[in-house]
Protein backbone atom coordinates (compact mmCIF):
# COMPACT_ATOMS: atom_id res chain seq x y z
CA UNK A 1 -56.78 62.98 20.05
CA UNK A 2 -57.24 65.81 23.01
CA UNK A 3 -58.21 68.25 20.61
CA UNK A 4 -60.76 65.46 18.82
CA UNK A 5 -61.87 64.57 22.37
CA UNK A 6 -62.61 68.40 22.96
CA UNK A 7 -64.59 69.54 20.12
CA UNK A 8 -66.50 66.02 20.74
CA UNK A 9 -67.69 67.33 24.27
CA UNK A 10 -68.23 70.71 23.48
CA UNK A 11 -70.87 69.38 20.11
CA UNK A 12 -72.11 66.83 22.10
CA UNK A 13 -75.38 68.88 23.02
CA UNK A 14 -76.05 69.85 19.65
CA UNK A 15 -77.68 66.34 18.84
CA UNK A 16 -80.30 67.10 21.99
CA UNK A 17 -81.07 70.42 20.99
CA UNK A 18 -81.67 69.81 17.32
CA UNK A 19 -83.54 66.11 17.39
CA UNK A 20 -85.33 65.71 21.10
CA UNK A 21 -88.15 67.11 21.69
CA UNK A 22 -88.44 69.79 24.23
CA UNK A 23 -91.01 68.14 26.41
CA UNK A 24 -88.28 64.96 26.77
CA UNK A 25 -85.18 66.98 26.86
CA UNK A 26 -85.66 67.51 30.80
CA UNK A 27 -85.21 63.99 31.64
CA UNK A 28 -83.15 62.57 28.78
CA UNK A 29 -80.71 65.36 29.05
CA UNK A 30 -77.78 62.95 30.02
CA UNK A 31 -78.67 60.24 28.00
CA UNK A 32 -77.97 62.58 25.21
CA UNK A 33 -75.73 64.57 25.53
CA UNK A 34 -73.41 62.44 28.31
CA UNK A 35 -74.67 59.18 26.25
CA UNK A 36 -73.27 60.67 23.30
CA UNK A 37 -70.22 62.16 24.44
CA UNK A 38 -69.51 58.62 26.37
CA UNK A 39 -69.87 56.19 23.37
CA UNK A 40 -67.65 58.60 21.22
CA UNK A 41 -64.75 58.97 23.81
CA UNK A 42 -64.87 55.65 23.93
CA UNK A 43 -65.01 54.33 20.06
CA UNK A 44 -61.51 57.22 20.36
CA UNK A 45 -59.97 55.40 23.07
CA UNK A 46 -60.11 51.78 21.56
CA UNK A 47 -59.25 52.75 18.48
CA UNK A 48 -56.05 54.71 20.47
CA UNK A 49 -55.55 51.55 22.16
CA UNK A 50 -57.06 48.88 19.51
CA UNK A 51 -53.82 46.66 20.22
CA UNK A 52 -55.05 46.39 24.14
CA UNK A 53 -57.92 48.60 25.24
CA UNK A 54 -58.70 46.40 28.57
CA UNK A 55 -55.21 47.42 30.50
CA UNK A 56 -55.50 51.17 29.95
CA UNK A 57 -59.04 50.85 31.66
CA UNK A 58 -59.00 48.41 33.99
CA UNK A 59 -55.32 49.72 35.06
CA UNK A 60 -53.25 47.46 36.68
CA UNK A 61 -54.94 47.80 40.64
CA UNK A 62 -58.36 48.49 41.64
CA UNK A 63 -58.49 47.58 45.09
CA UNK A 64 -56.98 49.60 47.13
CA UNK A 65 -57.51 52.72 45.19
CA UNK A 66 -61.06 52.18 44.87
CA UNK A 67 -61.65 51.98 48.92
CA UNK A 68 -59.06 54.86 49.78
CA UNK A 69 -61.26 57.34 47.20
CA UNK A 70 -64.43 56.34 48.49
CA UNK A 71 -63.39 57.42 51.69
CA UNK A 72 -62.00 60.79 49.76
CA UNK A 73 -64.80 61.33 48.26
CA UNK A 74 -67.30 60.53 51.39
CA UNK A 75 -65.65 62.95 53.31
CA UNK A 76 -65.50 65.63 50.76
CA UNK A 77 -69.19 65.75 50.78
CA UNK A 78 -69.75 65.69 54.62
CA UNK A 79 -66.87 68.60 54.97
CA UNK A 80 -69.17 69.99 51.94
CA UNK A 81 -72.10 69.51 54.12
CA UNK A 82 -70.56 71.03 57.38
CA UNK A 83 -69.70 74.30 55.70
CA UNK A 84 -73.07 74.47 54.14
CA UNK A 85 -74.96 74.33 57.32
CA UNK A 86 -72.46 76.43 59.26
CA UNK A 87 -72.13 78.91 56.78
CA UNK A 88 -76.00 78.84 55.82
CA UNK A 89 -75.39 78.57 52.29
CA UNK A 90 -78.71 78.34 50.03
CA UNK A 91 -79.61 74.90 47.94
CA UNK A 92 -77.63 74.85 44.50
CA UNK A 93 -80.68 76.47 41.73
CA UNK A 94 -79.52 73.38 39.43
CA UNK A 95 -80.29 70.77 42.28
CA UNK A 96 -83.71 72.04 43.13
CA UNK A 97 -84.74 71.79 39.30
CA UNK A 98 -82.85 68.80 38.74
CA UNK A 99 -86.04 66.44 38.59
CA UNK A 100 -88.57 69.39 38.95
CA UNK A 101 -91.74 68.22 37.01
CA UNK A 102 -90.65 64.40 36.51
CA UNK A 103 -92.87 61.84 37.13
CA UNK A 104 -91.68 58.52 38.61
CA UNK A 105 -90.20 56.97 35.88
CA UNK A 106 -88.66 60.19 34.18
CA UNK A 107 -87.43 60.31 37.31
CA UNK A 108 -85.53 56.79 37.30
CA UNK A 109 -84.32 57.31 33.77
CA UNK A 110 -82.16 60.85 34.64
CA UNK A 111 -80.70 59.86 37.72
CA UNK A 112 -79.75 56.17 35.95
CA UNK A 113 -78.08 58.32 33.12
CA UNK A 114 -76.38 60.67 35.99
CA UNK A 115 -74.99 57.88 37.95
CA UNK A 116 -73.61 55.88 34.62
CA UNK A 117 -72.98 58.35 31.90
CA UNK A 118 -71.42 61.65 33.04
CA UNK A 119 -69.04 59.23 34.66
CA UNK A 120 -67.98 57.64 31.70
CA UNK A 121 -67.65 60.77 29.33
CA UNK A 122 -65.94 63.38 31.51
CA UNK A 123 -63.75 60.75 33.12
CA UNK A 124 -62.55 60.25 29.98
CA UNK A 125 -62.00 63.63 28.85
CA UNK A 126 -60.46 65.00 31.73
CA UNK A 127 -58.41 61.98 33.31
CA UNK A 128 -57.41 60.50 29.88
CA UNK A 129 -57.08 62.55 27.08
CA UNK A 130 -56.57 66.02 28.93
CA UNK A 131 -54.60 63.82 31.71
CA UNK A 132 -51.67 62.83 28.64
CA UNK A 133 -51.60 66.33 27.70
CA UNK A 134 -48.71 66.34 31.04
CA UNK A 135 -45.66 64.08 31.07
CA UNK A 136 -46.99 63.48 34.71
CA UNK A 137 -45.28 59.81 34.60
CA UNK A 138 -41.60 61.59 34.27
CA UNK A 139 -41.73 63.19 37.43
CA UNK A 140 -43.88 63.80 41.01
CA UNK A 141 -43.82 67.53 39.85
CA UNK A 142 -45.38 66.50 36.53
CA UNK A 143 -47.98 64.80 38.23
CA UNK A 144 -49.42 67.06 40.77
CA UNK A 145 -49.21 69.62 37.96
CA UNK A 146 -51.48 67.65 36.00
CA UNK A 147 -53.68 66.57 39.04
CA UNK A 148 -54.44 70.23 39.82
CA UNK A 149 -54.64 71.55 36.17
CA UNK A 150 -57.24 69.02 35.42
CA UNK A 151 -59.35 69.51 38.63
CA UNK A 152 -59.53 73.09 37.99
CA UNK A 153 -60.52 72.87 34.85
CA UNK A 154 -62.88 70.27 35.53
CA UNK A 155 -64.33 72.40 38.36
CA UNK A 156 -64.75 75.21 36.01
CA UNK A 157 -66.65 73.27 33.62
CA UNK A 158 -69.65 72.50 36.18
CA UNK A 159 -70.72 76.34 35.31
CA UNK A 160 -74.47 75.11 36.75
CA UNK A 161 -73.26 75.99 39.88
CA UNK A 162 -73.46 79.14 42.26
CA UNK A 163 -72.04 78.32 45.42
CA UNK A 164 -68.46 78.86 45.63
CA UNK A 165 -67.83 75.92 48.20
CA UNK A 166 -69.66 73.67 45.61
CA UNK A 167 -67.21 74.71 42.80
CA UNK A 168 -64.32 73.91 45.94
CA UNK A 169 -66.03 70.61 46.70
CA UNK A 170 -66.07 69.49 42.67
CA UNK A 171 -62.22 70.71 42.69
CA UNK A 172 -61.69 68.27 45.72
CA UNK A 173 -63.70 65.14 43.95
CA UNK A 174 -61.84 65.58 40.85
CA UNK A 175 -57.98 65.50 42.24
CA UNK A 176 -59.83 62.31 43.98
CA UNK A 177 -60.63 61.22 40.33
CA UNK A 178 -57.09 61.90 39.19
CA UNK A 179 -54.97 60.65 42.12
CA UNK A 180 -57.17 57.68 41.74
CA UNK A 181 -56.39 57.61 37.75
CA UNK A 182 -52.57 57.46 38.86
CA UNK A 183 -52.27 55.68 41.64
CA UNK A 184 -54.65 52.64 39.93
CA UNK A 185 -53.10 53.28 36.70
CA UNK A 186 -56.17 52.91 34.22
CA UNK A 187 -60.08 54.55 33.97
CA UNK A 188 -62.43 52.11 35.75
CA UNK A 189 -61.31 53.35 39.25
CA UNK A 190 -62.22 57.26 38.41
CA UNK A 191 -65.46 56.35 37.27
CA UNK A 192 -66.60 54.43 39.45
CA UNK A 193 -66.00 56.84 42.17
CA UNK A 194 -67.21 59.58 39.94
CA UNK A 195 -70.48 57.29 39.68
CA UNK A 196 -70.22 57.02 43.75
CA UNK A 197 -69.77 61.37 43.75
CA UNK A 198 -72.92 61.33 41.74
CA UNK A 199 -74.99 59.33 44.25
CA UNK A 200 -73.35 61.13 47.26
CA UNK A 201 -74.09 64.43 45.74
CA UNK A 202 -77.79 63.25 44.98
CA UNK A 203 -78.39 61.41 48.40
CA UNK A 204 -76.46 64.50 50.45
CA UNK A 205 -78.95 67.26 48.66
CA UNK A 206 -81.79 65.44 49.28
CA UNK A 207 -81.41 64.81 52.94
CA UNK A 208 -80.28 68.50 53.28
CA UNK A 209 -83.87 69.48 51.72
CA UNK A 210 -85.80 67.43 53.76
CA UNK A 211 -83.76 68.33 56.94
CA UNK A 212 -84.33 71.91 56.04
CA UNK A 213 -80.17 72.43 56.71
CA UNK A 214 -79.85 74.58 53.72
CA UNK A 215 -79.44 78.48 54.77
């Protein structure tokens, strides 16, 4: 299924490229690609889990998890945000262009299909099917091994961006996703805060730019 999962997310954009038209691909780039990717994964994962598909995702506590990696993620982004302005590090190239040349309601339709489906898919991917790749339930060892495995390679997947503390920052937000994935048991809790990460991020860059803060 990993390997299934894989070569879904790495063909995803191939759909985009081929049948959107170039003028629309700047704004329906997520819904796409990440729209795509998202409804695949998850035809894959109920059919893994066709005899109960609502446990594995909802997990078995939501709660508690949920509020603790807000607060993770929340202060990821302001220690982010500290060693941006204290370090004078330049805006990310791939935020400044993100809704370049979009008018309102281009506008509304990428970041609704940043905040919903990039959350879905990757979750997915990386806290799922990568996640099972480790027998992290046999052992603490096991666990952390797969935490950190998957947030680097999640990290090194966001090649859009420059900054090195950014790449350190989406390191930080995914072990959030994946302690979150364990600790709650299922995939609802990881997306959601990867959803809340998205409108951090978004919120955090924009306030920079108007601020002036960034170096």
């Amino acid at each position: 299924m990993c390997v299934l999962a894989t070569l879904v997310v790495f063909l995803a954009a191939m759909p985009e490229v081929l049948f959107v038209p170039a003028d629309m691909q700047a704004y329906l780039a997520f819904t796409t690609t990440s729209g795509i990717t998202a409804l695949i994964l998850l035809g894959l994962f109920a059919l893994q889990h066709r005899s109960d598909s609502g446990t594995p995702w909802r997990g078995h506590s939501i709660g508690k998890p949920l509020q603790w990696g807000a607060i993770g993620i929340v202060g990821a982004y302001l220690l982010f945000g500290v060693a941006v302005f204290v370090l004078g590090l330049p805006r990310e190239v791939f935020m400044a262009e993100l809704l370049d040349g979009l008018n309102r309601w281009q506008t509304a339709i990428k970041i609704a299909s940043l905040i919903v489906l990039p959350p879905i898919a990757e979750e997915l991917f990386f806290r799922h099917y990568l996640f099972r790749l480790f027998p992290y339930e046999n052992s603490r060892a096991w666990t952390w091994v797969a935490i950190i495995v998957t947030s680097a390679v999640f990290a090194g997947m966001h090649i859009q961006y420059g900054n090195w503390i950014t790449v350190v920052l989406i390191f930080a937000c995914g072990g959030v996703f994946a302690i979150a994935r364990v600790v709650s048991g299922g995939l609802l809790v990881p997306v959601l805060l990867h959803s809340l990460a998205e409108i951090v991020a978004l919120t955090t860059d924009k306030s920079f730019s108007v601020m002036g803060l960034y170096g």
